[in-house]
N, C-alpha and C. Protein backbone atom coordinates (compact mmCIF):
# COMPACT_ATOMS: atom_id res chain seq x y z
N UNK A 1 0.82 -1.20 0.00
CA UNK A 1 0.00 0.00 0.00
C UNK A 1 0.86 1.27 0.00
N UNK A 2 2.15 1.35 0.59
CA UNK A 2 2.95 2.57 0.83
C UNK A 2 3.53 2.56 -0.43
N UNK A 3 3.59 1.69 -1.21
CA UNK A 3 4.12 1.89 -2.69
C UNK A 3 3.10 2.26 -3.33
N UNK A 4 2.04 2.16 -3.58
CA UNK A 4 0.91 2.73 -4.06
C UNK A 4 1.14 4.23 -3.96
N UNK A 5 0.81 4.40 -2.63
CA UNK A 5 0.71 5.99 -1.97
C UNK A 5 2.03 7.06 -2.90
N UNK A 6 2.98 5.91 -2.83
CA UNK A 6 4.15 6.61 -3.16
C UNK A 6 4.05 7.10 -4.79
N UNK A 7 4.05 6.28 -5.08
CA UNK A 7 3.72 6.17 -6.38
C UNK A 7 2.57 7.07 -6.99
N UNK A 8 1.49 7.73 -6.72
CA UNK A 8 0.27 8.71 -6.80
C UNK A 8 1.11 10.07 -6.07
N UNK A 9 1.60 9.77 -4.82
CA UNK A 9 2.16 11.33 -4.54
C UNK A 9 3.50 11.75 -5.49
N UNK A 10 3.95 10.80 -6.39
CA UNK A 10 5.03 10.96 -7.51
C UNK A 10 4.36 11.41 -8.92
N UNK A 11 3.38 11.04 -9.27
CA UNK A 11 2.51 11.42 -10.09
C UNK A 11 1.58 12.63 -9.82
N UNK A 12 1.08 12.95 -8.94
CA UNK A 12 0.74 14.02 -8.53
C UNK A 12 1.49 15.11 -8.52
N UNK A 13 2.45 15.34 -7.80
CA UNK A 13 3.43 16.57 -7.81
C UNK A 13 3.72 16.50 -8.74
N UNK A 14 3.93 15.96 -9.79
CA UNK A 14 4.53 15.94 -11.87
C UNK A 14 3.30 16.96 -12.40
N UNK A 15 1.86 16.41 -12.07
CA UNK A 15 0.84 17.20 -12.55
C UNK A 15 0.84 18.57 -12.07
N UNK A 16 1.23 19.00 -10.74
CA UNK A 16 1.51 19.99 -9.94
C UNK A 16 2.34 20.77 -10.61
N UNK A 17 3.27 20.29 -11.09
CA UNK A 17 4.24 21.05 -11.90
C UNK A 17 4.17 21.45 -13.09
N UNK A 18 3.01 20.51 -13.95
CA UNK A 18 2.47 21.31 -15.06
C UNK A 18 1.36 21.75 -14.97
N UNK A 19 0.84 21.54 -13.99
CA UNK A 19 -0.55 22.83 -13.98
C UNK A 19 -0.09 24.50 -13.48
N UNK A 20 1.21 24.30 -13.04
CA UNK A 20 1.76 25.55 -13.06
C UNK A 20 2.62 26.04 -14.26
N UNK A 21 3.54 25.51 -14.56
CA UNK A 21 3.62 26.25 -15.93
C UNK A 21 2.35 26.56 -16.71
N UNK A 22 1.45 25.76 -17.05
CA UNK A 22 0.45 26.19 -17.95
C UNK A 22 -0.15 27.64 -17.10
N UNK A 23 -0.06 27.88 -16.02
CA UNK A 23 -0.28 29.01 -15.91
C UNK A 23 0.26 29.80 -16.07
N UNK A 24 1.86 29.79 -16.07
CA UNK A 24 2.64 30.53 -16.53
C UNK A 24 2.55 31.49 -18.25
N UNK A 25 2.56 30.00 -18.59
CA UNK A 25 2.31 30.27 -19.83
C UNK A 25 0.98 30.89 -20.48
N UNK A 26 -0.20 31.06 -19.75
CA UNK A 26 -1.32 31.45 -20.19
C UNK A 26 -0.87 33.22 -19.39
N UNK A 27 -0.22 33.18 -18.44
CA UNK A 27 -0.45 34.61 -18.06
C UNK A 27 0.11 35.32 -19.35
N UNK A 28 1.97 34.76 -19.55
CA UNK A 28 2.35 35.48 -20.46
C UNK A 28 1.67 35.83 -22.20
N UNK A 29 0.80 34.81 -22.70
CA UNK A 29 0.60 34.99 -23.22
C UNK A 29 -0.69 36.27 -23.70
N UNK A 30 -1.55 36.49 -21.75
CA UNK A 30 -2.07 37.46 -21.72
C UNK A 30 -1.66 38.84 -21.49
N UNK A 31 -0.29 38.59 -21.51
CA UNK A 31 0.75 40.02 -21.24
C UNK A 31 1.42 40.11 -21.63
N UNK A 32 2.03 40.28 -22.96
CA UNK A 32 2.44 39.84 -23.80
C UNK A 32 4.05 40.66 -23.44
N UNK A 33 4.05 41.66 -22.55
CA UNK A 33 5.39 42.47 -22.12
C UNK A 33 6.05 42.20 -20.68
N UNK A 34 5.22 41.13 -20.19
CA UNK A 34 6.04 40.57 -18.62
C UNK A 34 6.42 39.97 -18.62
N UNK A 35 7.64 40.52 -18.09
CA UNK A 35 8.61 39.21 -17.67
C UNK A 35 9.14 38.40 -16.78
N UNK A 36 9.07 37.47 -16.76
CA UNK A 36 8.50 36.52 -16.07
C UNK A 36 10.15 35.21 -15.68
N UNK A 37 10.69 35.58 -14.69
CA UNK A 37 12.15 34.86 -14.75
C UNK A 37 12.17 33.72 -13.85
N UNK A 38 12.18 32.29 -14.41
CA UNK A 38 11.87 30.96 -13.77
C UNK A 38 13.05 30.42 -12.51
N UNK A 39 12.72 29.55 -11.78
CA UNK A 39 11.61 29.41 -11.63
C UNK A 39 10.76 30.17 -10.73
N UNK A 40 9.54 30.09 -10.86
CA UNK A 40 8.30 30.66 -10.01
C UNK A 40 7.26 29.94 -9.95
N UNK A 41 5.98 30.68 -8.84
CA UNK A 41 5.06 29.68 -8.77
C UNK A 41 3.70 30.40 -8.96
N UNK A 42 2.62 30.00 -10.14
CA UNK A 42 1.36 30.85 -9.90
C UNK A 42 0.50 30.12 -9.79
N UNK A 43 -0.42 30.30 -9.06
CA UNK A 43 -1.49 29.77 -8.85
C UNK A 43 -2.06 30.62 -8.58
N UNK A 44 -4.29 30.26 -9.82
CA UNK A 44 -4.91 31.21 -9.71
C UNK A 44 -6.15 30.53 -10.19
N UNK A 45 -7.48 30.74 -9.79
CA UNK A 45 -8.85 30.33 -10.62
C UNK A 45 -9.13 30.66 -11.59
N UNK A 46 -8.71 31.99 -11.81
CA UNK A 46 -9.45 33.26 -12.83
C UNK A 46 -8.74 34.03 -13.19
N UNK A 47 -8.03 33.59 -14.78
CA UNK A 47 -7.54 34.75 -15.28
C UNK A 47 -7.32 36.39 -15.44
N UNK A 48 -8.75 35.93 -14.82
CA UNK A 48 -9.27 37.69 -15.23
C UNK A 48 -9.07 38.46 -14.06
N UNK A 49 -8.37 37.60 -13.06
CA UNK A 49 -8.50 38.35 -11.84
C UNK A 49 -7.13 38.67 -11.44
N UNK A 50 -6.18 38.84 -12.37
CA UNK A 50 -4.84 39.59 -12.78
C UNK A 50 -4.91 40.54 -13.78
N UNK A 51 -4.44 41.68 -13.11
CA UNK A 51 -4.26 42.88 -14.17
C UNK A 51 -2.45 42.72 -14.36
N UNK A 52 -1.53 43.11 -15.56
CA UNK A 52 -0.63 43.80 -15.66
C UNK A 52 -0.25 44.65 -16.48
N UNK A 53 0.73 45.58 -15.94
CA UNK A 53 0.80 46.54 -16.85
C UNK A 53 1.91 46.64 -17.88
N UNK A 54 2.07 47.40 -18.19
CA UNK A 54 3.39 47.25 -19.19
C UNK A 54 4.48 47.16 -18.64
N UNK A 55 5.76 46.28 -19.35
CA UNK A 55 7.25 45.86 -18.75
C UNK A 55 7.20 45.70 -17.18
N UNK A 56 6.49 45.13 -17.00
CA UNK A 56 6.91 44.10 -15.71
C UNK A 56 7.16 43.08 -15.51
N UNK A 57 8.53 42.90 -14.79
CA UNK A 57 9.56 41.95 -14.18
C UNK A 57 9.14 41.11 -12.98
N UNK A 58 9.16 40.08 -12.92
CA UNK A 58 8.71 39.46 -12.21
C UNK A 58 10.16 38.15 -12.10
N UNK A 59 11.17 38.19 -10.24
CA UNK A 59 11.80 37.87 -10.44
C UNK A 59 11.63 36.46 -10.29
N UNK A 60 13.02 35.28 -10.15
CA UNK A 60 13.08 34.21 -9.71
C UNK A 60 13.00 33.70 -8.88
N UNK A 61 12.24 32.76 -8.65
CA UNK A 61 11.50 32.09 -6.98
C UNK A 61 10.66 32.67 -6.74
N UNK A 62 9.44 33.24 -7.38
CA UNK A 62 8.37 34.06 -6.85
C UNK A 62 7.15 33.36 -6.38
N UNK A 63 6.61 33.48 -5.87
CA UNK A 63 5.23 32.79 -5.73
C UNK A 63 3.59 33.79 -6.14
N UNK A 64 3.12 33.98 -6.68
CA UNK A 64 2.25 34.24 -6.91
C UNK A 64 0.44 33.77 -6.78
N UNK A 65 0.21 33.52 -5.60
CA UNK A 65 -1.38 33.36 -5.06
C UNK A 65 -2.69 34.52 -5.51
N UNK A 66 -3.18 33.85 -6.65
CA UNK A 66 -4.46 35.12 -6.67
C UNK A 66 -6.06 33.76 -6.91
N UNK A 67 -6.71 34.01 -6.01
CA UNK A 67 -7.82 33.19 -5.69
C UNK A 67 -9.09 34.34 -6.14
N UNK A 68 -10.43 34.35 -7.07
CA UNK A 68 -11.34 35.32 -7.00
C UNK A 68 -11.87 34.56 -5.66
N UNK A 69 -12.14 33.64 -5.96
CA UNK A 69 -12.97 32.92 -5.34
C UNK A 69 -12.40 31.73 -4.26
N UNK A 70 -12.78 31.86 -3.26
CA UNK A 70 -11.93 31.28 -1.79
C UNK A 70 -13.04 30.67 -1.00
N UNK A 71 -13.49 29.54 -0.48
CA UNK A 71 -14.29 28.79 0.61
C UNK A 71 -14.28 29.51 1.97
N UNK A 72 -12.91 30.02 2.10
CA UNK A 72 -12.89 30.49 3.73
C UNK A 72 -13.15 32.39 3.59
N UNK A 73 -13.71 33.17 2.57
CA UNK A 73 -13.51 34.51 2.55
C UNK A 73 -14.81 34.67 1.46
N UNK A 74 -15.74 35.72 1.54
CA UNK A 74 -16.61 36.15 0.84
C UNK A 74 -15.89 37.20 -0.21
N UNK A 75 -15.05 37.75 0.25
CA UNK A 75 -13.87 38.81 -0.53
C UNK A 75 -12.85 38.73 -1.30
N UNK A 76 -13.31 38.63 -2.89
CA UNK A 76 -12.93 38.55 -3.72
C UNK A 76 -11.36 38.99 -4.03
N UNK A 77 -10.87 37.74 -4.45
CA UNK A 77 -9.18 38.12 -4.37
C UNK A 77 -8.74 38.43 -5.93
N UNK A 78 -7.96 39.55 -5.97
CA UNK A 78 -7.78 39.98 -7.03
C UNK A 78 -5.85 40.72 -7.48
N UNK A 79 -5.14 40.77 -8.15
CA UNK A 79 -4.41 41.41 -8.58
C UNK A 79 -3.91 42.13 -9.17
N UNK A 80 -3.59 43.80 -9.29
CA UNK A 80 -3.67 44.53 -10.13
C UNK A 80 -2.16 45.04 -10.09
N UNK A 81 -1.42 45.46 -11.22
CA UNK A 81 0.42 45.58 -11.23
C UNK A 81 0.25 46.51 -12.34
N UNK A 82 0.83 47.70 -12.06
CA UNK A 82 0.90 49.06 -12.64
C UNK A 82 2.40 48.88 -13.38
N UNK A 83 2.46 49.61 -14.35
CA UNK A 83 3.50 49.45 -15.52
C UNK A 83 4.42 49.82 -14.36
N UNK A 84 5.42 49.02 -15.49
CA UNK A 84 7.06 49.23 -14.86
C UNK A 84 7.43 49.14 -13.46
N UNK A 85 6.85 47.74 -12.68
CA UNK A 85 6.92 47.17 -11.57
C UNK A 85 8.19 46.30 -11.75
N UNK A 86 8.63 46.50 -10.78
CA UNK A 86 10.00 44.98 -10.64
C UNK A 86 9.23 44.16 -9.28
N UNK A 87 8.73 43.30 -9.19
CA UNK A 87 8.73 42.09 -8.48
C UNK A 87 9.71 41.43 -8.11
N UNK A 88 11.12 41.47 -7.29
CA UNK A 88 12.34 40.77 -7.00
C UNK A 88 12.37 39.33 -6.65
N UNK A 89 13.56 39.26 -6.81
CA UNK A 89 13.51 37.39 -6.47
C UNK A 89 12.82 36.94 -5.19
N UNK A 90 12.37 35.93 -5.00
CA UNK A 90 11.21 35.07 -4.09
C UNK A 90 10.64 36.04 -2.85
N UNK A 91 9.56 37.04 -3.93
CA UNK A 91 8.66 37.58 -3.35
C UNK A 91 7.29 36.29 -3.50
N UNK A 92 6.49 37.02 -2.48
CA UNK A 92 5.52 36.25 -1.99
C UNK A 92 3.77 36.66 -2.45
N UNK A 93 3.41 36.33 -3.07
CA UNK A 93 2.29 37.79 -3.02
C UNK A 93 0.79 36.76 -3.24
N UNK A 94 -0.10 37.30 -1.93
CA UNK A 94 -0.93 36.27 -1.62
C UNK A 94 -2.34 36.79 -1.87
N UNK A 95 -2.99 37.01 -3.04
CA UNK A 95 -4.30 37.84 -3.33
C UNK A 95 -5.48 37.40 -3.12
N UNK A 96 -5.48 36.07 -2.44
CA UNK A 96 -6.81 35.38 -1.95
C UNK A 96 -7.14 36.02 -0.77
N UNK A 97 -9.03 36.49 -0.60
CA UNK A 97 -9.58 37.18 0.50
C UNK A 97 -9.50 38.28 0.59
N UNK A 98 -8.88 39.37 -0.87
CA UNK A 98 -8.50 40.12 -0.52
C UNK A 98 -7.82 40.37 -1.82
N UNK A 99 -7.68 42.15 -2.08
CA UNK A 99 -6.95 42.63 -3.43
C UNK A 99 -5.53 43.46 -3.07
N UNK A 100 -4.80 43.17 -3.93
CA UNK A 100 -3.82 43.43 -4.10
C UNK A 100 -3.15 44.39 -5.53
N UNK A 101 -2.67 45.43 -4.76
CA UNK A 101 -2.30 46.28 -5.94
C UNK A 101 -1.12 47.23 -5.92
N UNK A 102 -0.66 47.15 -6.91
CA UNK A 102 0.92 47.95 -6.51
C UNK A 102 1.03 48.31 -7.89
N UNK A 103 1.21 50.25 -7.43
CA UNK A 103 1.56 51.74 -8.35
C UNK A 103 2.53 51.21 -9.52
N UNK A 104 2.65 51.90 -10.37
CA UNK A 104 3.11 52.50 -11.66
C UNK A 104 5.04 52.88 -11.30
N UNK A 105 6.04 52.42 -11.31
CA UNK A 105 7.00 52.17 -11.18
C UNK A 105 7.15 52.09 -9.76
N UNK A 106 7.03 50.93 -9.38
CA UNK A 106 7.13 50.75 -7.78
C UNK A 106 8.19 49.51 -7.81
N UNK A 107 8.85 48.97 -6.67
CA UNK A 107 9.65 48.02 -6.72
C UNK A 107 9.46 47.57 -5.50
N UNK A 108 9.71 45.89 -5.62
CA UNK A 108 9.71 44.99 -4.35
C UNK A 108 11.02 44.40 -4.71
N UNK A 109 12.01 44.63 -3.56
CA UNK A 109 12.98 43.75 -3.61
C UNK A 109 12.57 42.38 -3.20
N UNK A 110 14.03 42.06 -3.25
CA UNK A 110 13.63 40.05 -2.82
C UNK A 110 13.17 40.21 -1.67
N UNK A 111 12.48 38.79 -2.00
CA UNK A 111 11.74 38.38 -0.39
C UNK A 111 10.70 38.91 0.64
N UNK A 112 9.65 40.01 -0.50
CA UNK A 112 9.03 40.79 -0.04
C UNK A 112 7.64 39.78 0.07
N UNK A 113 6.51 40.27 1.51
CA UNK A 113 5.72 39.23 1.28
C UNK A 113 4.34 40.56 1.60
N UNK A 114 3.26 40.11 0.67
CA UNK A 114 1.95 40.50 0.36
C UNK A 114 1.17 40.35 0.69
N UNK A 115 0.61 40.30 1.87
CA UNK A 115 -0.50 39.42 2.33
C UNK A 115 -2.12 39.76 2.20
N UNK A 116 -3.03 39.55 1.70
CA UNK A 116 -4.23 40.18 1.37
C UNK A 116 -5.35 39.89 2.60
N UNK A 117 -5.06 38.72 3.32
CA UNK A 117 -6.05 37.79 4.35
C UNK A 117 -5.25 37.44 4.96
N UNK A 118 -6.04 37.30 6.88
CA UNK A 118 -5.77 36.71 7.28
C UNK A 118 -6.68 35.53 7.87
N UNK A 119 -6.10 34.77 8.76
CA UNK A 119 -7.21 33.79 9.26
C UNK A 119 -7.95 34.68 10.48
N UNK A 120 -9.05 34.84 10.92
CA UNK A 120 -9.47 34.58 12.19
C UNK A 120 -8.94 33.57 13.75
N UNK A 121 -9.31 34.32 14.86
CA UNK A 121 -9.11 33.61 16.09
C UNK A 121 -10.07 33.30 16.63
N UNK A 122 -10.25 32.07 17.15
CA UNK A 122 -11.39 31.63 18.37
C UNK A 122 -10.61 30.45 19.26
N UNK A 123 -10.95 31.28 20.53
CA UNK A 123 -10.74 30.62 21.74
C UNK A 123 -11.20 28.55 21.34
N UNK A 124 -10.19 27.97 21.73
CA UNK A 124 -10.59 26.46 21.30
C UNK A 124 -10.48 26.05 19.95
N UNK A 125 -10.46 26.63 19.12
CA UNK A 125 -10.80 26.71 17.68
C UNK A 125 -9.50 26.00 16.94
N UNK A 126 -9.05 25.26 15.83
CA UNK A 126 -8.41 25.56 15.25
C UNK A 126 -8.20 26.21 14.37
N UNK A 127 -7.35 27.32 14.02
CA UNK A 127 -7.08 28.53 13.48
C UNK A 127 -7.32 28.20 11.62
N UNK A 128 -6.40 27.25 11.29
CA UNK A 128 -6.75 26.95 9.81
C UNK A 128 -7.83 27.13 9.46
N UNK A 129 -9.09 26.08 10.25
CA UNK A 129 -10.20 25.57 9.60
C UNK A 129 -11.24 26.97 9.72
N UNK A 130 -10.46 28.48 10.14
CA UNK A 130 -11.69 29.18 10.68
C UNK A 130 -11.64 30.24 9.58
N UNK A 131 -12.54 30.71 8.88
CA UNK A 131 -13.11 31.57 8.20
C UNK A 131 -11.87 33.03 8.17
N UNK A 132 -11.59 33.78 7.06
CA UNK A 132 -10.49 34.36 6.83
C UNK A 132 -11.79 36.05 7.68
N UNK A 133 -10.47 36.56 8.04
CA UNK A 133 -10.86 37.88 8.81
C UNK A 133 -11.38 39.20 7.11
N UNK A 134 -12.88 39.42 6.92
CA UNK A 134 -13.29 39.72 6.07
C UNK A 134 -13.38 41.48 6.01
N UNK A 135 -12.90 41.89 7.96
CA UNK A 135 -12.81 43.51 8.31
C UNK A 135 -11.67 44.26 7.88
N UNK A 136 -10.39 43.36 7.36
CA UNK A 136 -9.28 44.00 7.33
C UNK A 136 -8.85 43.10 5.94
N UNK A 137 -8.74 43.76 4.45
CA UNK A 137 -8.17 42.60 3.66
C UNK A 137 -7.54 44.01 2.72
N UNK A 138 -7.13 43.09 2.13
CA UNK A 138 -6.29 43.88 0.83
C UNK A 138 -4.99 44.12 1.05
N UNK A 139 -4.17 44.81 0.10
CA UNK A 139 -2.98 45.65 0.37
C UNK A 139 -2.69 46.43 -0.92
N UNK A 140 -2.68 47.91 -0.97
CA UNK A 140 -2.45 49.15 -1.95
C UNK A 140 -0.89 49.72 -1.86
N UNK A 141 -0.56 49.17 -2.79
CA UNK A 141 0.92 50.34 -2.38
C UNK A 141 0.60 51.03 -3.72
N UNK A 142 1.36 52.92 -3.10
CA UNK A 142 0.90 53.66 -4.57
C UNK A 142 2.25 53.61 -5.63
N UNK A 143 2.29 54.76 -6.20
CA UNK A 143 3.17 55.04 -7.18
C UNK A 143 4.54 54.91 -6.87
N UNK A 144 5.73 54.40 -7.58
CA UNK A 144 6.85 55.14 -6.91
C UNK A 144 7.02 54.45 -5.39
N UNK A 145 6.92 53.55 -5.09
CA UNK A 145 7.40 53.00 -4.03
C UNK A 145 8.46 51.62 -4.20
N UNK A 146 9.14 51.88 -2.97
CA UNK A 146 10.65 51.26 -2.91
C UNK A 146 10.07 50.26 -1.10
N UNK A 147 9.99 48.69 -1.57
CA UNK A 147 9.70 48.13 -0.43
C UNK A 147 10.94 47.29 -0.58
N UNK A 148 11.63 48.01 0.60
CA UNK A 148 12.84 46.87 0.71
C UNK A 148 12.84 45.41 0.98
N UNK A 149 13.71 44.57 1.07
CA UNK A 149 13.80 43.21 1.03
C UNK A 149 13.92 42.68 2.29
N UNK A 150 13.03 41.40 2.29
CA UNK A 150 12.38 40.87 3.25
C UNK A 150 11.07 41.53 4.06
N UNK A 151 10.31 42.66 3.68
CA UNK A 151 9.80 42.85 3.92
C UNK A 151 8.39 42.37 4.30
N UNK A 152 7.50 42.33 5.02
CA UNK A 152 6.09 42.30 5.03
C UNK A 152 4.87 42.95 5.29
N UNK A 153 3.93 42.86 4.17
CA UNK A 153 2.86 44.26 4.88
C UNK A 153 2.09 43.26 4.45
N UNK A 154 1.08 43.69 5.60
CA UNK A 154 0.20 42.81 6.32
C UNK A 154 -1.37 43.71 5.91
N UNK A 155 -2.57 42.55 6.01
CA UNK A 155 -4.01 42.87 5.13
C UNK A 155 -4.36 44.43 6.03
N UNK A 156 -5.00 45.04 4.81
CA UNK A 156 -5.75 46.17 5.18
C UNK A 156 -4.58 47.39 4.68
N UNK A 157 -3.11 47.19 4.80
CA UNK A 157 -2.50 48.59 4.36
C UNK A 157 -2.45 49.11 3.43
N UNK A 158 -2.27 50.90 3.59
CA UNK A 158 -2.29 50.96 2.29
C UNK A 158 -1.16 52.28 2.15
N UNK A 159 -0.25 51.84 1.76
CA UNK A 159 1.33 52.77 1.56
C UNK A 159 0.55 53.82 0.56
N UNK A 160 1.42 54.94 0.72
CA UNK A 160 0.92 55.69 -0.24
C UNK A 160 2.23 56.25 -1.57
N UNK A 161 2.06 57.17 -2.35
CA UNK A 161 3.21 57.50 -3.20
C UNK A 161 4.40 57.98 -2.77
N UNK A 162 5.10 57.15 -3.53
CA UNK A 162 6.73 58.03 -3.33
C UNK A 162 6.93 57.44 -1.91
N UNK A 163 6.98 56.58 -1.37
CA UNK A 163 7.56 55.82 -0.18
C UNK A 163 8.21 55.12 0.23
N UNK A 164 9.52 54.83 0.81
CA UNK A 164 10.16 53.91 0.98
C UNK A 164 10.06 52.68 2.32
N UNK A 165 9.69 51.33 2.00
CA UNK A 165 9.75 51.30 3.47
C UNK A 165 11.16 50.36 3.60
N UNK A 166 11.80 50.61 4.66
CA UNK A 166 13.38 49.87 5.04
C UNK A 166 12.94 48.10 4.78
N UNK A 167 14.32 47.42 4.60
CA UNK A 167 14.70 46.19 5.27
C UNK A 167 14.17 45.91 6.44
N UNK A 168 13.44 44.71 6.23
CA UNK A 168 12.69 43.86 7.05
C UNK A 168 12.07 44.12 7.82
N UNK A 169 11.49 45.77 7.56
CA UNK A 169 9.73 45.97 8.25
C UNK A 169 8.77 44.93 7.99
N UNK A 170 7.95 45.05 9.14
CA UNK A 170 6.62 44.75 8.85
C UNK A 170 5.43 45.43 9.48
N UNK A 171 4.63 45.74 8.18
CA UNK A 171 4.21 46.88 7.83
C UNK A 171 2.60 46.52 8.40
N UNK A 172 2.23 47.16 9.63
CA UNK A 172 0.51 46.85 10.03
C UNK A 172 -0.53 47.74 9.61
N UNK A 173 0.06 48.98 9.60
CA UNK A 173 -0.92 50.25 9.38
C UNK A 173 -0.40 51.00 8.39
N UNK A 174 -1.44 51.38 7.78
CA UNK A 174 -1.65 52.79 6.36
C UNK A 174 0.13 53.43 6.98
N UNK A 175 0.55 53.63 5.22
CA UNK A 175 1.57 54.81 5.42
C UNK A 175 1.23 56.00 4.44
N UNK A 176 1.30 57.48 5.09
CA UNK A 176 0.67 58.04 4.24
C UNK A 176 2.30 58.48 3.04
N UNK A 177 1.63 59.10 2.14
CA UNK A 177 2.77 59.45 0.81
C UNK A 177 3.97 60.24 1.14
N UNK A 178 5.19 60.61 0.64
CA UNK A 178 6.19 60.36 0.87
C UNK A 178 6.93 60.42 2.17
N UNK A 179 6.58 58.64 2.65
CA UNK A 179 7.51 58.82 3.95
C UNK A 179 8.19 57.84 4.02
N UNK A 180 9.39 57.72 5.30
CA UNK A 180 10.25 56.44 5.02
C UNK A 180 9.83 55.72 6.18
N UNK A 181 9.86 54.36 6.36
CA UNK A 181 9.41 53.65 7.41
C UNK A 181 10.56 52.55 7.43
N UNK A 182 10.20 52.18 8.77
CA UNK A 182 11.16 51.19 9.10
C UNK A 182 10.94 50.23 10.69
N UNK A 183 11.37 49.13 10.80
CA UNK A 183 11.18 48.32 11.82
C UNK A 183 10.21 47.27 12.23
N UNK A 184 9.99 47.11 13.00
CA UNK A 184 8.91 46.15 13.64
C UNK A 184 8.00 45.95 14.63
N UNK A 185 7.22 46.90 14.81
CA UNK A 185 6.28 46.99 13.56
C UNK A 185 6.95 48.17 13.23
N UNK A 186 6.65 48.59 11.88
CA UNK A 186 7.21 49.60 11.07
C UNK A 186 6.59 50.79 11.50
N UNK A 187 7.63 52.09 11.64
CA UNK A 187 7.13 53.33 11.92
C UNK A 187 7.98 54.07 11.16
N UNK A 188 7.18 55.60 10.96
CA UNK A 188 7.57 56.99 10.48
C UNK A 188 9.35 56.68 10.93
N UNK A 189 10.27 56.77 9.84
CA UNK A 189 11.55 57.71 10.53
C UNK A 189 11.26 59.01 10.10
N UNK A 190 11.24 59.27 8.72
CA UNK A 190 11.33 60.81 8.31
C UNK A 190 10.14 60.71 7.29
N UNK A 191 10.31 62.20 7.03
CA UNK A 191 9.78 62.38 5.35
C UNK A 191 10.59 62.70 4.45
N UNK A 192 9.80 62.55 3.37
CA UNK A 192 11.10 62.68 1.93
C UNK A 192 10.37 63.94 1.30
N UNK A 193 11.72 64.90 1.65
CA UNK A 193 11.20 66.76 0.98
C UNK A 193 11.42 66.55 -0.61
C-alpha cells in the first residue's frame, strides 16, 4: 500500500508542476510584455482576476497566489500591477480574500511578502479551519514605491506615493505618501522633501 501511496504522490506533484507552468504560460501569453524569470510559482482560478501593466519583471522564486474565489472569505481576491513594476527574487504575493495592488514604477525587492487575508481567532478553535478575517483585507501600495527586502505588509494597508519602506519591516498600518518607514512593527523615521 505505501508503494501505491508513493507512487500517486510521484505522479501528482509531476501534474503539480504542469498545472503551473500552464499558468505561466497562459499569463504570459495574456501580457504579452512581462517578464516573467523561472523558476516561479502561480497559482490562480481566474484569469481575469490579474491585471498587468506594461514591462513588468517578475523575479526568480516568486510565488504568486491570486484566488477570485476562496471557501474560507466572501472577498474577492484579485491582482492589479501598474506598468514598470519589478517584483524581485522570491517575493511572496498572496491575493486570496482580498486585493492586491501595486503603483506605476514601484519596486519589491527580494523576499518581499503581500499578504491580502488573514485567518481569524477563536478561543478552542483551530485557526486553519476558521473563516479568513473579512474587516481587514487587501494591500495598496501607490506610485513610486521602494519596499525593501524581506519585507512584510500585512491585510488592510495601504502605503501611499513616493515611499520607501526599510529592510525587514513589517508593515501593520496605512503609510501616508512620501515617507520612510522602518522596523517592527514599522514606523515613520522621516519624510522625503
Amino acid at each position: 500500500m505505501s508503494v501505491v501511496r508513493g507512487l500517486f504522490n510521484f505522479v501528482s506533484s509531476w501534474i503539480d508542476v504542469l498545472r503551473v507552468q500552464v499558468h505561466v504560460a497562459t499569463v504570459l501569453v495574456r501580457f504579452p510584455t512581462l517578464m516573467v524569470q523561472r523558476p516561479s510559482v502561480w497559482r490562480f482560478d481566474r484569469i481575469g482576476a490579474l491585471s498587468f501593466g506594461q514591462r513588468v519583471l517578475v523575479g526568480p522564486f516568486t510565488e504568486i497566489i491570486v484566488y477570485a474565489r476562496n471557501a474560507r472569505s466572501l472577498v474577492a481576491g484579485q491582482l492589479t500591477v501598474g506598468d514598470d513594476v519589478v517584483i524581485g527574487a522570491g517575493c511572496n504575493i498572496r491575493a486570496a480574500g482580498g486585493a492586491i495592488s501595486i503603483g506605476d514604477a514601484s519596486m519589491l525587492a527580494q523576499s518581499v511578502r503581500l499578504i491580502a487575508a488573514n485567518h481569524t481567532v477563536a478561543f478552542g478553535a483551530t485557526y486553519r479551519d476558521l473563516d479568513w478575517d473579512s474587516n481587514k483585507t487587501g494591500v495598496t501600495i501607490g506610485r513610486n514605491c521602494w519596499i525593501g527586502a524581506d519585507c512584510t505588509i500585512l491585510p488592510g494597508v495601504v502605503i501611499g506615493d513616493n515611499c520607501v519602506i526599510s529592510a525587514g519591516a513589517v508593515v501593520t498600518k496605512s503609510v501616508p505618501p512620501n515617507e520612510i518607514w522602518a522596523g517592527v512593527p514599522a514606523r515613520r523615521l522621516k519624510s522625503i522633501e
